[in-house]
N, C-alpha and C. Protein backbone atom coordinates (compact mmCIF):
# COMPACT_ATOMS: atom_id res chain seq x y z
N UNK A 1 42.13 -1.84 15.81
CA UNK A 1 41.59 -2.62 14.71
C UNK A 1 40.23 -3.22 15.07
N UNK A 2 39.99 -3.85 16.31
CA UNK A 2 39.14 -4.30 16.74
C UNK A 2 37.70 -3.26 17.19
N UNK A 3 38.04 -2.31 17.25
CA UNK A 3 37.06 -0.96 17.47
C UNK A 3 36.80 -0.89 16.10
N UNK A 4 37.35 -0.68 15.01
CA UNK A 4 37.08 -0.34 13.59
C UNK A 4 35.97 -1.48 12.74
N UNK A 5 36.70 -2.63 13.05
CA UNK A 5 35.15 -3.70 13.13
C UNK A 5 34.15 -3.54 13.01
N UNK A 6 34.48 -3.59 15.16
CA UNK A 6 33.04 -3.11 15.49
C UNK A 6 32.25 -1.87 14.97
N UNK A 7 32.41 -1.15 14.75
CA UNK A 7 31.99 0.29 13.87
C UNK A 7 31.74 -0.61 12.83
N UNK A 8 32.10 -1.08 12.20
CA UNK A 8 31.91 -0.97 10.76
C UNK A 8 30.31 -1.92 11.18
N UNK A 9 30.54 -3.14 11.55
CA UNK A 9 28.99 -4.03 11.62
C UNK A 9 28.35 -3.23 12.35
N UNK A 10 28.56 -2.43 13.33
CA UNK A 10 27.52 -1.62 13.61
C UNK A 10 26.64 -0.77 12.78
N UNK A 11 27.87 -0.20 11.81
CA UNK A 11 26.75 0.61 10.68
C UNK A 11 26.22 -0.30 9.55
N UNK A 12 26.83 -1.22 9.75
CA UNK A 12 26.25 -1.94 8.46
C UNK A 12 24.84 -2.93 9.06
N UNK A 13 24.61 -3.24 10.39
CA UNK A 13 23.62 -3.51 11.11
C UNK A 13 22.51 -2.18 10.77
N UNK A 14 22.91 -1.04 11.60
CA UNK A 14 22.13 -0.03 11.21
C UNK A 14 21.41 0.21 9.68
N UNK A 15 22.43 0.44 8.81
CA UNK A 15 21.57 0.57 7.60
C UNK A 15 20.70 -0.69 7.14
N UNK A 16 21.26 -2.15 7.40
CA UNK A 16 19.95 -2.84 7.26
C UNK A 16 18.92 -2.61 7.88
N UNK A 17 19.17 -2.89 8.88
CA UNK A 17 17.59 -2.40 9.77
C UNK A 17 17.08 -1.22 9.27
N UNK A 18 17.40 -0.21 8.92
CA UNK A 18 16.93 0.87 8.05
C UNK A 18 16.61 0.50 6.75
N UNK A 19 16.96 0.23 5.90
CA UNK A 19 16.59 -0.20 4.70
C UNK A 19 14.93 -0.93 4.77
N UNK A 20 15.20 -2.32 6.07
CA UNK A 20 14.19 -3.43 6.15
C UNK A 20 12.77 -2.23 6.39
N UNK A 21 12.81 -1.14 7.61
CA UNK A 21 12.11 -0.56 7.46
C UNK A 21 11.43 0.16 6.27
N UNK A 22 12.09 0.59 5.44
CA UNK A 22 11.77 1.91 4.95
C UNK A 22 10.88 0.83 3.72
N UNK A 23 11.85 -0.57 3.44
CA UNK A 23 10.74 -1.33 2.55
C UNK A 23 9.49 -2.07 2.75
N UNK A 24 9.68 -2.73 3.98
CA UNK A 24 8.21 -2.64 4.80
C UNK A 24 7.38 -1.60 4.72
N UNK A 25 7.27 -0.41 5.33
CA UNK A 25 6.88 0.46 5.41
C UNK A 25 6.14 1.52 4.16
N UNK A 26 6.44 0.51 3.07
CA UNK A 26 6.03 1.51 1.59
C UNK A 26 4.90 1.25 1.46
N UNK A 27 3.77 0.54 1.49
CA UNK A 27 3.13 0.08 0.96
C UNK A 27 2.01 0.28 1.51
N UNK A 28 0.83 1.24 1.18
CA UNK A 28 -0.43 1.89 1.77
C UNK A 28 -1.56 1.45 1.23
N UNK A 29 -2.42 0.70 1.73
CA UNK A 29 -3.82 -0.29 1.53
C UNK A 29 -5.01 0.44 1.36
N UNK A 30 -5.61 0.26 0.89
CA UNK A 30 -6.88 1.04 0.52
C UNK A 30 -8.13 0.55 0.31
N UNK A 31 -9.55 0.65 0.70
CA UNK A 31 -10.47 0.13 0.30
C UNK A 31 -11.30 1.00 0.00
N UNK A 32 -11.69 1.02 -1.34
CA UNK A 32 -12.65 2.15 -2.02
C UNK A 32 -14.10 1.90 -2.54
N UNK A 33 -14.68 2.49 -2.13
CA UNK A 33 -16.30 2.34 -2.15
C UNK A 33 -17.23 3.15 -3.48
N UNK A 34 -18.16 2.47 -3.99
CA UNK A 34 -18.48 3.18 -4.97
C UNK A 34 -20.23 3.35 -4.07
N UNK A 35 -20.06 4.59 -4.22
CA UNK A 35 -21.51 4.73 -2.88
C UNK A 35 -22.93 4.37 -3.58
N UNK A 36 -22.47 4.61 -4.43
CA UNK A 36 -24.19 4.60 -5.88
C UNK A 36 -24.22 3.11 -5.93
N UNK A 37 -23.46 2.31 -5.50
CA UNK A 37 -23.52 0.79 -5.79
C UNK A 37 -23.41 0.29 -4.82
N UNK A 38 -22.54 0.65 -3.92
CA UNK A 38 -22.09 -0.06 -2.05
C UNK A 38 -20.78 -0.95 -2.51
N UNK A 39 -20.20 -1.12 -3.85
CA UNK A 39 -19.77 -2.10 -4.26
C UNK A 39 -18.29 -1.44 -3.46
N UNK A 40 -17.58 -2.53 -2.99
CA UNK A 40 -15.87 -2.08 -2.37
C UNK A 40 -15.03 -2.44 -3.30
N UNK A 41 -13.74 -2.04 -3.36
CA UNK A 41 -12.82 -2.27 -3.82
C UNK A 41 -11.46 -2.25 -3.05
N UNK A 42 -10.41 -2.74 -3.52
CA UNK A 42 -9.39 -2.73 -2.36
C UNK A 42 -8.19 -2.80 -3.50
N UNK A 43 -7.03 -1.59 -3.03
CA UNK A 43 -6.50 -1.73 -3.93
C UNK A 43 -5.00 -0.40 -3.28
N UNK A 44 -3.72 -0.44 -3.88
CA UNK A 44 -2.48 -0.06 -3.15
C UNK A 44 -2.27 1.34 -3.85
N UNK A 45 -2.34 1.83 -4.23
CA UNK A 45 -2.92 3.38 -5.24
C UNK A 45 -3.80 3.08 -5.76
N UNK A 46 -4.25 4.76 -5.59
CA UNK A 46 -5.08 5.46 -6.41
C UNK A 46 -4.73 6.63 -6.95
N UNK A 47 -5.66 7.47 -8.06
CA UNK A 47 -5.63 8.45 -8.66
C UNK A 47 -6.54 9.36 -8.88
N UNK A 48 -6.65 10.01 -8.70
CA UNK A 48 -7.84 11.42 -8.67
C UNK A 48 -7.83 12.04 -10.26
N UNK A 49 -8.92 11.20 -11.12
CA UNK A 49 -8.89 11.68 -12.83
C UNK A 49 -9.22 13.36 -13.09
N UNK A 50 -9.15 14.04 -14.20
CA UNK A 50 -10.10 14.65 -14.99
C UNK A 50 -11.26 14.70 -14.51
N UNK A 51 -12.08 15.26 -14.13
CA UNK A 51 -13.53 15.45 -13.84
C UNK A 51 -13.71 15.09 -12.17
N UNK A 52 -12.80 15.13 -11.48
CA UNK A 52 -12.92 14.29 -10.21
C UNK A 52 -13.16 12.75 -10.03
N UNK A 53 -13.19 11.60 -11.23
CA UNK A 53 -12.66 10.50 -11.12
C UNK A 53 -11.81 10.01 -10.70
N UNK A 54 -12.16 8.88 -9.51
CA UNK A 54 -10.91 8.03 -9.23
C UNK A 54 -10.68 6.75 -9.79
N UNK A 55 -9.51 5.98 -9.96
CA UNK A 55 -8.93 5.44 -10.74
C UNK A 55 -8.20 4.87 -9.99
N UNK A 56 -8.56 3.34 -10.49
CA UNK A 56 -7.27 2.33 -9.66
C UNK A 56 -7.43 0.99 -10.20
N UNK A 57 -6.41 0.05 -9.93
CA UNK A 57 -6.57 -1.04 -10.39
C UNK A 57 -6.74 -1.87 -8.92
N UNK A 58 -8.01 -2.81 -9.22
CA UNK A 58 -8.91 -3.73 -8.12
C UNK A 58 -7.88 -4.83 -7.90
N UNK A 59 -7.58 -4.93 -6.72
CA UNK A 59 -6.66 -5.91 -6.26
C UNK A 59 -7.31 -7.24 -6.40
N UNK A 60 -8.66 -7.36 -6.51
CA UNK A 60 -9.08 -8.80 -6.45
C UNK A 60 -8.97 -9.89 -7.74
N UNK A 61 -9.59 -7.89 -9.05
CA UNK A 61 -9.56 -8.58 -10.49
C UNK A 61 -8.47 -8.63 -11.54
N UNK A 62 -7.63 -7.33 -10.74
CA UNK A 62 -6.52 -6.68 -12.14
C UNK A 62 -7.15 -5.83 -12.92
N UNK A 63 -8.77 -5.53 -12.78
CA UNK A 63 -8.98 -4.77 -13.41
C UNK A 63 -8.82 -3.18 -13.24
N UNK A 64 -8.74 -2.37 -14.23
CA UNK A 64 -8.96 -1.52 -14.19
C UNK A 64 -10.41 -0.64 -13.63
N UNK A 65 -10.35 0.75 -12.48
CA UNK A 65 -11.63 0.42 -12.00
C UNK A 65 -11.62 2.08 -12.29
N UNK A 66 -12.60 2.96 -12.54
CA UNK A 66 -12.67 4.11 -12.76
C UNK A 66 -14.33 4.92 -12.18
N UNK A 67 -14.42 5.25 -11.01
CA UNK A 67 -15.23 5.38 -10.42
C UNK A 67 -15.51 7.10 -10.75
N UNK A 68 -17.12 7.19 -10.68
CA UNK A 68 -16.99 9.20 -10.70
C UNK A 68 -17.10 9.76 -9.30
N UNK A 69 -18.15 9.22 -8.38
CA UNK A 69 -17.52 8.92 -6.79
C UNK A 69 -17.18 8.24 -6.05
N UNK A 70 -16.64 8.18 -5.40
CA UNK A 70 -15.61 7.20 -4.45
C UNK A 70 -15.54 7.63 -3.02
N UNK A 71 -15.71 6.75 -2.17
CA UNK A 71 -15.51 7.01 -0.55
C UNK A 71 -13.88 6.11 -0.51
N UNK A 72 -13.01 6.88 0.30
CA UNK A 72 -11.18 5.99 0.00
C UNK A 72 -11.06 5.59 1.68
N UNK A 73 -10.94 4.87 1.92
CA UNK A 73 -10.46 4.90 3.58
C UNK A 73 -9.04 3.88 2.91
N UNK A 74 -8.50 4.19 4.25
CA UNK A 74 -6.90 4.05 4.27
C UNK A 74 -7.32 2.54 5.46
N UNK A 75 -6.63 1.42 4.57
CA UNK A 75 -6.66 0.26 5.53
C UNK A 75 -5.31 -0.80 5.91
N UNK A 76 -5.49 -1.55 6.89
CA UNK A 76 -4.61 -2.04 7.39
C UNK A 76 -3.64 -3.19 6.47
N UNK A 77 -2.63 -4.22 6.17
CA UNK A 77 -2.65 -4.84 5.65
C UNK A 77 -3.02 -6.00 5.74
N UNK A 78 -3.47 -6.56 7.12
CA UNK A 78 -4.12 -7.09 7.24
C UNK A 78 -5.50 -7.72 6.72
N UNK A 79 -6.39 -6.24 6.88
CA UNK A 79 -7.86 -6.10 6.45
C UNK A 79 -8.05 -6.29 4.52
N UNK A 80 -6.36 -5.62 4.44
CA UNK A 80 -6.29 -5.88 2.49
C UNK A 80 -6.18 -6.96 2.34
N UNK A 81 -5.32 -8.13 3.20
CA UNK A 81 -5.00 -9.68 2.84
C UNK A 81 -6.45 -10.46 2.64
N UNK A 82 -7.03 -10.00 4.08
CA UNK A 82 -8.34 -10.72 4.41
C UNK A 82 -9.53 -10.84 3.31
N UNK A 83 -9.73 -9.40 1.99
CA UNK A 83 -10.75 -9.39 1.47
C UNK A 83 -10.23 -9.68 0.14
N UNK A 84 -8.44 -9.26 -0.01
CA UNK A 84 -8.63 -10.12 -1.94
C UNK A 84 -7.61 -11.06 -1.68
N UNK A 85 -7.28 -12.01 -1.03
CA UNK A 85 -6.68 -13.30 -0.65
C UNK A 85 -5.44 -13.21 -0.95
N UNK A 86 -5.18 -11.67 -0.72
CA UNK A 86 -3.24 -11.53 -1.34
C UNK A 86 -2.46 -11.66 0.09
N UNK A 87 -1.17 -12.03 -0.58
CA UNK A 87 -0.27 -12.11 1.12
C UNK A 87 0.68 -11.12 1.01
């Protein structure tokens, strides 16, 4: 009985800690550059439009941002907290 327990909080330890990962782990930061302007943006998706437009909503404004070129680098969450004051 006492082995069966243990098994059981063991897997039920396991899948939390799995779970905690996999929801941590979702969430990919972005800072996107409009080169014709220098202007940045920072924001958790994007989208590649019709005509080669990218498309995203600006983490700083809510706005909607629709660029015709775009430089995308992939950033830390850190570096995302630091520039639109999100936690």
């Amino acid at each position: 009985m006492r082995d069966e327990i243990h098994l059981t909080r063991t897997a039920a330890l396991v899948a939390m800690l799995g779970l905690a990962v996999m929801t941590n782990g979702c969430t990919s930061y972005y800072a996107v550059t409009d080169p014709k302007t220098g202007k940045q943006y920072y924001t958790t998706e994007w989208q590649t439009a019709r005509g080669g437009t990218t498309r995203f909503v600006d983490a700083r404004s809510g706005a909607i941002v629709t660029i015709q070129e775009s430089k995308i680098r992939e950033i830390n969450e850190k570096e995302f907290q630091q520039n639109t004051g999100k936690n």
